[in-house]
Protein backbone atom coordinates (compact mmCIF):
# COMPACT_ATOMS: atom_id res chain seq x y z
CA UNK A 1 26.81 41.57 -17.84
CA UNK A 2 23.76 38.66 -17.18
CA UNK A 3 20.97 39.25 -20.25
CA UNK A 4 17.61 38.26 -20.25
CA UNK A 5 16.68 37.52 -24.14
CA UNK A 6 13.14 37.30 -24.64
CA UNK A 7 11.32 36.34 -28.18
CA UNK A 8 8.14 36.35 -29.41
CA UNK A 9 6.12 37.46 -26.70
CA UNK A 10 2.64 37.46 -28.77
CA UNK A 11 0.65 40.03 -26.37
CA UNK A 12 0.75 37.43 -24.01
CA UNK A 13 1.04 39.66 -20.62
CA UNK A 14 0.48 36.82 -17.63
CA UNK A 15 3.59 35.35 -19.55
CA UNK A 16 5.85 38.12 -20.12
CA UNK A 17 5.02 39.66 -16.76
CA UNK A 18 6.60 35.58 -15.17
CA UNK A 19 9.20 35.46 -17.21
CA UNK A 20 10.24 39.35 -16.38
CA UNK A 21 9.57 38.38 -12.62
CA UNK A 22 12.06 35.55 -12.91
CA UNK A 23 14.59 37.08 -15.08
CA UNK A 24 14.61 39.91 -12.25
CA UNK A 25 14.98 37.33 -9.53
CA UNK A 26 17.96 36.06 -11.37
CA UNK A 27 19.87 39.63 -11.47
CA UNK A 28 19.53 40.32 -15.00
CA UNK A 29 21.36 43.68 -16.25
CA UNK A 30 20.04 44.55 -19.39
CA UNK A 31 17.07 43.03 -21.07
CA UNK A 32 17.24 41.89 -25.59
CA UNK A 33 13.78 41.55 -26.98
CA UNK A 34 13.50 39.44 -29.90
CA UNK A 35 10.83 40.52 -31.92
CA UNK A 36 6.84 39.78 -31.97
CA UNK A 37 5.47 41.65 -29.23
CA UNK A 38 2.06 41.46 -30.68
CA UNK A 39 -0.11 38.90 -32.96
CA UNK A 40 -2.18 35.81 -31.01
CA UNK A 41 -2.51 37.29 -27.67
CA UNK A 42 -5.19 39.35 -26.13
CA UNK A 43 -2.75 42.20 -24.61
CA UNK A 44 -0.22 44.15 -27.26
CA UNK A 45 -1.86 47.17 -26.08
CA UNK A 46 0.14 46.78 -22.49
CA UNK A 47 2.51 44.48 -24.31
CA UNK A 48 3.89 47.29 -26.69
CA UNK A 49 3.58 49.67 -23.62
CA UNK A 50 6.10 47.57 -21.74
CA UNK A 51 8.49 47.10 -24.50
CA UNK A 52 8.89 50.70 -25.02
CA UNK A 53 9.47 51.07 -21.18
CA UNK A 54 11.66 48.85 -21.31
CA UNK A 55 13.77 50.16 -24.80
CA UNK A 56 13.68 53.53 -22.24
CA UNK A 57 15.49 52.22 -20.01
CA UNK A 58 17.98 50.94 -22.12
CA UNK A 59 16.63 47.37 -23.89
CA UNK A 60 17.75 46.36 -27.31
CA UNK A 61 14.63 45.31 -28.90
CA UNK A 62 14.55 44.45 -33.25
CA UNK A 63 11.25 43.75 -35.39
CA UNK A 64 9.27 40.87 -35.58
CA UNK A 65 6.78 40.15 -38.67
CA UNK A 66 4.14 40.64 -36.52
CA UNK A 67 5.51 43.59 -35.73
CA UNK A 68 5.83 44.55 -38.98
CA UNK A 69 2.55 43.49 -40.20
CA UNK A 70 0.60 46.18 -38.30
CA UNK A 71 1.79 48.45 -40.67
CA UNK A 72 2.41 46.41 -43.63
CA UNK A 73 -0.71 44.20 -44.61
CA UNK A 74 1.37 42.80 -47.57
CA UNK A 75 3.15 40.40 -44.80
CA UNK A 76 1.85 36.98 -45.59
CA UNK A 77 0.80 34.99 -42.02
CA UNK A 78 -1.87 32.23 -42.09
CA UNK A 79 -5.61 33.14 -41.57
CA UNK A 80 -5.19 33.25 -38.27
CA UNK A 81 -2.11 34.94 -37.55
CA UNK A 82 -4.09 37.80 -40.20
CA UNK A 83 -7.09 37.89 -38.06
CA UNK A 84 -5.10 38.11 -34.86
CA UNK A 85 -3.14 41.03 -36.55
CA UNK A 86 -6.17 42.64 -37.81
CA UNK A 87 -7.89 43.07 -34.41
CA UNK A 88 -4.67 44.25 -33.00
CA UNK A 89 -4.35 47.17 -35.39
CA UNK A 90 -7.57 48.41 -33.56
CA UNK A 91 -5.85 47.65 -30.01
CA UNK A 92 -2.45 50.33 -30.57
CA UNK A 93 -2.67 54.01 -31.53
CA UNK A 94 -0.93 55.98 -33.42
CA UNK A 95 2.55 56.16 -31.42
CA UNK A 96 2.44 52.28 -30.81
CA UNK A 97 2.22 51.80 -34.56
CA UNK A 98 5.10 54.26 -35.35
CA UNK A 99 7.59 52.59 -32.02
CA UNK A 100 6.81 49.01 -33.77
CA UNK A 101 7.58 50.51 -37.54
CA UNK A 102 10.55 52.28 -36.47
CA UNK A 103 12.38 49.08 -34.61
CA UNK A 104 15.52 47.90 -36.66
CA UNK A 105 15.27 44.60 -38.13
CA UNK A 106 18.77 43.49 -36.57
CA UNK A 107 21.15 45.07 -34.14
CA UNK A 108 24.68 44.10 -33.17
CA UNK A 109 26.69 45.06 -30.18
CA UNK A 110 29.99 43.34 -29.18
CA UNK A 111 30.32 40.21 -31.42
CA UNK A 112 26.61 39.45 -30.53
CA UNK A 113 23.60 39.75 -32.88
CA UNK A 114 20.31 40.39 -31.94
CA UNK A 115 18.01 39.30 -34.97
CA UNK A 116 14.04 38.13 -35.03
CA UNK A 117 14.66 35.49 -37.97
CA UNK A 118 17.86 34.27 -39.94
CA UNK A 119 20.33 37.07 -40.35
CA UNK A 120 21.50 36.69 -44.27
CA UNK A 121 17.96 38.28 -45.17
CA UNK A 122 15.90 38.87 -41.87
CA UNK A 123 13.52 40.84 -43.85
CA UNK A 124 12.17 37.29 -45.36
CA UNK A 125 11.53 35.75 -42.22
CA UNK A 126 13.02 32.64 -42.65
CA UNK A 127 12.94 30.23 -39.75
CA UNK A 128 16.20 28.82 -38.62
CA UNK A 129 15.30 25.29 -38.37
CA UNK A 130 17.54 23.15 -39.57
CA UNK A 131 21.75 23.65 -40.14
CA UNK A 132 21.65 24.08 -43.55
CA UNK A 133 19.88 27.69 -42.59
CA UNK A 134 21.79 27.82 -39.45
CA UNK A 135 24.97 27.81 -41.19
CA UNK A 136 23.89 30.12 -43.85
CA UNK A 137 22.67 32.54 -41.45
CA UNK A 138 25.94 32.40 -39.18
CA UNK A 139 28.36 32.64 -42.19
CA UNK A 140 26.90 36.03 -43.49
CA UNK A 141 27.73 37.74 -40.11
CA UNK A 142 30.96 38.37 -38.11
CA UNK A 143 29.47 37.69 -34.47
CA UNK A 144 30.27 35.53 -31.98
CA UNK A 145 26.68 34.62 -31.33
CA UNK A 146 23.55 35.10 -33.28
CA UNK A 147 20.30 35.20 -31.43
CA UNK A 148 16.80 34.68 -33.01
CA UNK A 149 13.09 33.64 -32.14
CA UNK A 150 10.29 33.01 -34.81
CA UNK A 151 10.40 29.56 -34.63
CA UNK A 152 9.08 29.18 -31.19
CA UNK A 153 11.07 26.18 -30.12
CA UNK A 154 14.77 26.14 -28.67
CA UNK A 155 17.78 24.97 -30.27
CA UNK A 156 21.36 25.68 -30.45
CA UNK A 157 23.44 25.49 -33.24
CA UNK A 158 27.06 26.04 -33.41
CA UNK A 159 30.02 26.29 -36.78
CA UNK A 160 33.39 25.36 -36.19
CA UNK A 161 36.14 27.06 -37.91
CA UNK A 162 36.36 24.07 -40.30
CA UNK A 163 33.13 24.23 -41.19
CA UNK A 164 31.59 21.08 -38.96
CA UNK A 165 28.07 21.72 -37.40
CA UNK A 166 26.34 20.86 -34.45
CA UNK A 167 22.87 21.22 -32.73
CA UNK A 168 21.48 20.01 -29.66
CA UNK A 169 18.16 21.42 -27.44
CA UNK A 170 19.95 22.40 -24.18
CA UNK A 171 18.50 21.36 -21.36
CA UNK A 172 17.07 23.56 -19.37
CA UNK A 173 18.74 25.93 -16.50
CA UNK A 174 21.71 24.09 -17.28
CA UNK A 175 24.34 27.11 -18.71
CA UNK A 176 26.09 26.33 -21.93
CA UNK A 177 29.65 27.70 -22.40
CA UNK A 178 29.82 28.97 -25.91
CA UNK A 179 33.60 28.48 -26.64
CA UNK A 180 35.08 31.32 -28.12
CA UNK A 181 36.46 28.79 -31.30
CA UNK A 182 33.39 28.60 -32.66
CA UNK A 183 30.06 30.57 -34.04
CA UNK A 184 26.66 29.98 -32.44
CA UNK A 185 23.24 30.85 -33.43
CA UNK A 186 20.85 30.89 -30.12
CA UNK A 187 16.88 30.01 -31.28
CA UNK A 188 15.20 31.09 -28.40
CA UNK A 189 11.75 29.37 -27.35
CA UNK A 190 8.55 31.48 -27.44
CA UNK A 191 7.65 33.44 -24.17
CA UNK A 192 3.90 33.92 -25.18
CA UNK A 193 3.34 30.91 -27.84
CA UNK A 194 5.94 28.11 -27.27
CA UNK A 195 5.28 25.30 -29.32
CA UNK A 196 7.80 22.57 -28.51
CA UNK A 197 5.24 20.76 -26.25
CA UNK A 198 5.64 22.20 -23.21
CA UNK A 199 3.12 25.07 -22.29
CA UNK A 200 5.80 26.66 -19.44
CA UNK A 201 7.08 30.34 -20.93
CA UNK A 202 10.28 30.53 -22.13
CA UNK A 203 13.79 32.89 -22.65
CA UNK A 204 17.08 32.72 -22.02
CA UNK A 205 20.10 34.63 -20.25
CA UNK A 206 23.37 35.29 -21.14
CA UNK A 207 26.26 36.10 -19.39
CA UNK A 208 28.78 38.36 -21.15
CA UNK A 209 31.72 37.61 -19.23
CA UNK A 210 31.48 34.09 -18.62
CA UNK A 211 30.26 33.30 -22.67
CA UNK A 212 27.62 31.09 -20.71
CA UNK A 213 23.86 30.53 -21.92
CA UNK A 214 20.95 29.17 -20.03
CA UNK A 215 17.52 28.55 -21.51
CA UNK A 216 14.64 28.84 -18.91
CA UNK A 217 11.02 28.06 -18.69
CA UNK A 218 8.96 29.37 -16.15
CA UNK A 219 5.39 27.97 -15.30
CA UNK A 220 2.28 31.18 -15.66
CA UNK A 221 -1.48 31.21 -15.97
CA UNK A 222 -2.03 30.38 -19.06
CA UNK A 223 -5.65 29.45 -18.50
CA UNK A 224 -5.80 33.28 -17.87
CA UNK A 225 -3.91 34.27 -21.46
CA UNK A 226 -6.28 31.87 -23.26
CA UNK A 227 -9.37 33.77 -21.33
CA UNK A 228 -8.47 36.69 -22.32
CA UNK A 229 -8.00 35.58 -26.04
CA UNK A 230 -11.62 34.01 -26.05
CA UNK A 231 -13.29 36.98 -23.99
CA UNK A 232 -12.31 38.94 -26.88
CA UNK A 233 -13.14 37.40 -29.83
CA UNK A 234 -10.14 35.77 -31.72
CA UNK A 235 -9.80 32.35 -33.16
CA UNK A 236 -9.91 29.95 -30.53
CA UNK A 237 -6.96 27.64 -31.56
CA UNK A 238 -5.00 30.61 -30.37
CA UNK A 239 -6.33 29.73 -26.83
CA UNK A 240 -6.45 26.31 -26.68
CA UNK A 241 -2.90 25.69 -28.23
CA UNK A 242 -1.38 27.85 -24.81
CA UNK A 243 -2.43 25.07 -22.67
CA UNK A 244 -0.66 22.39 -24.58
CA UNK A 245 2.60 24.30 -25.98
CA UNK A 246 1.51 23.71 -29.65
């Protein structure tokens, strides 16, 4: 089975809608959202409206902290990640609250993990950004492959059975086999707020059969995500910073 893993999609529609579009295109099966469907962007009303759709139809989807800070204001963000999550609260009713509160923080299926932040204690929302973390997180679970988001920039990290790490950005739409020897932990790039320097969306797929995984970026308007931000109201670093992937 081909997955399309997306992560934090930030309520940015003109981005989620691309990478969707090109996921499609490439004859994904089953789509695995990541967490942080809303926070930054100017859209979680159709953004949480699509997610449930899509966790209709059959999605996996787990619980960002943005996610989670709709209905928990105790979830520390910077000022404005707070004021970005403030004006959202206004954006969802009722039944978008309760689909975002009742999302699992983690779910496995078939030696893969689906997981917003580091697994040993994804309710902390620790970033998996270096191997020390990556290790941690991979020796606390029994899968075969861990994927996350939160951090907004791709990376792949792998643990050998004698304990010897790796990591390496793969390059992109060039499939990685994951050899079955080893443990992995996927960090997904951002679809809605990448920050690695390059504005183009980003997500991955994975192939079930083949143990293969390909990180993609795929070019969208984001002049038209960071009007949209602007036109209503929120802090305009949260615009400008989609043009430059920062």
């Amino acid at each position: 089975m081909l997955l399309g893993l997306f992560a934090d999609i930030h309520a940015n529609r003109p981005a989620f809608t691309a990478c969707l579009a090109n996921a499609r295109e490439r004859g994904i099966e089953r789509v695995v959202l990541l967490g942080d469907y809303v926070g930054y962007g100017a859209d979680p009303d159709w953004t949480v409206s699509t997610v449930r759709d899509l966790v209709a139809d059959g999605a996996v989807a787990v619980l960002g902290n943005h996610d989670a800070a709709i209905g928990n204001p105790k979830v520390q963000m910077n000022a404005e990640a707070e004021a970005a999550i403030e004006w959202t609260r206004g954006q969802l009713d009722s039944a978008q609250r309760k689909f975002l509160a009742d999302l699992p923080m983690r779910q496995e299926e078939h030696s893969l993990l689906f997981v917003h932040s580091e697994a040993t204690r994804p309710e902390s929302w620790i970033y998996v950004t270096d191997t020390a973390i990556a290790s941690r997180s991979m020796q606390s679970v029994s899968a075969h492959v861990t994927f996350c988001g939160h951090v907004h920039k791709p990376a792949l990290y792998s643990l050998s059975v004698t304990g010897k790490m790796t990591t390496f950005v793969p390059t992109t739409d060039v499939p990685v086999h994951l050899l079955p020897g080893r443990q992995w932990h996927a960090v997904l790039g951002s679809v809605g707020q990448p920050r690695d320097g390059n504005p183009a969306a980003a997500y991955a797929l994975y192939d079930t059969v083949k143990h293969e995984l390909t990180y993609c970026r795929v070019a969208y308007d984001a002049s038209e995500a960071a009007r949209r931000i602007r036109d209503n109201g929120l802090p305009l670093w949260l615009a400008d910073r989609l043009l430059v992937g920062r």
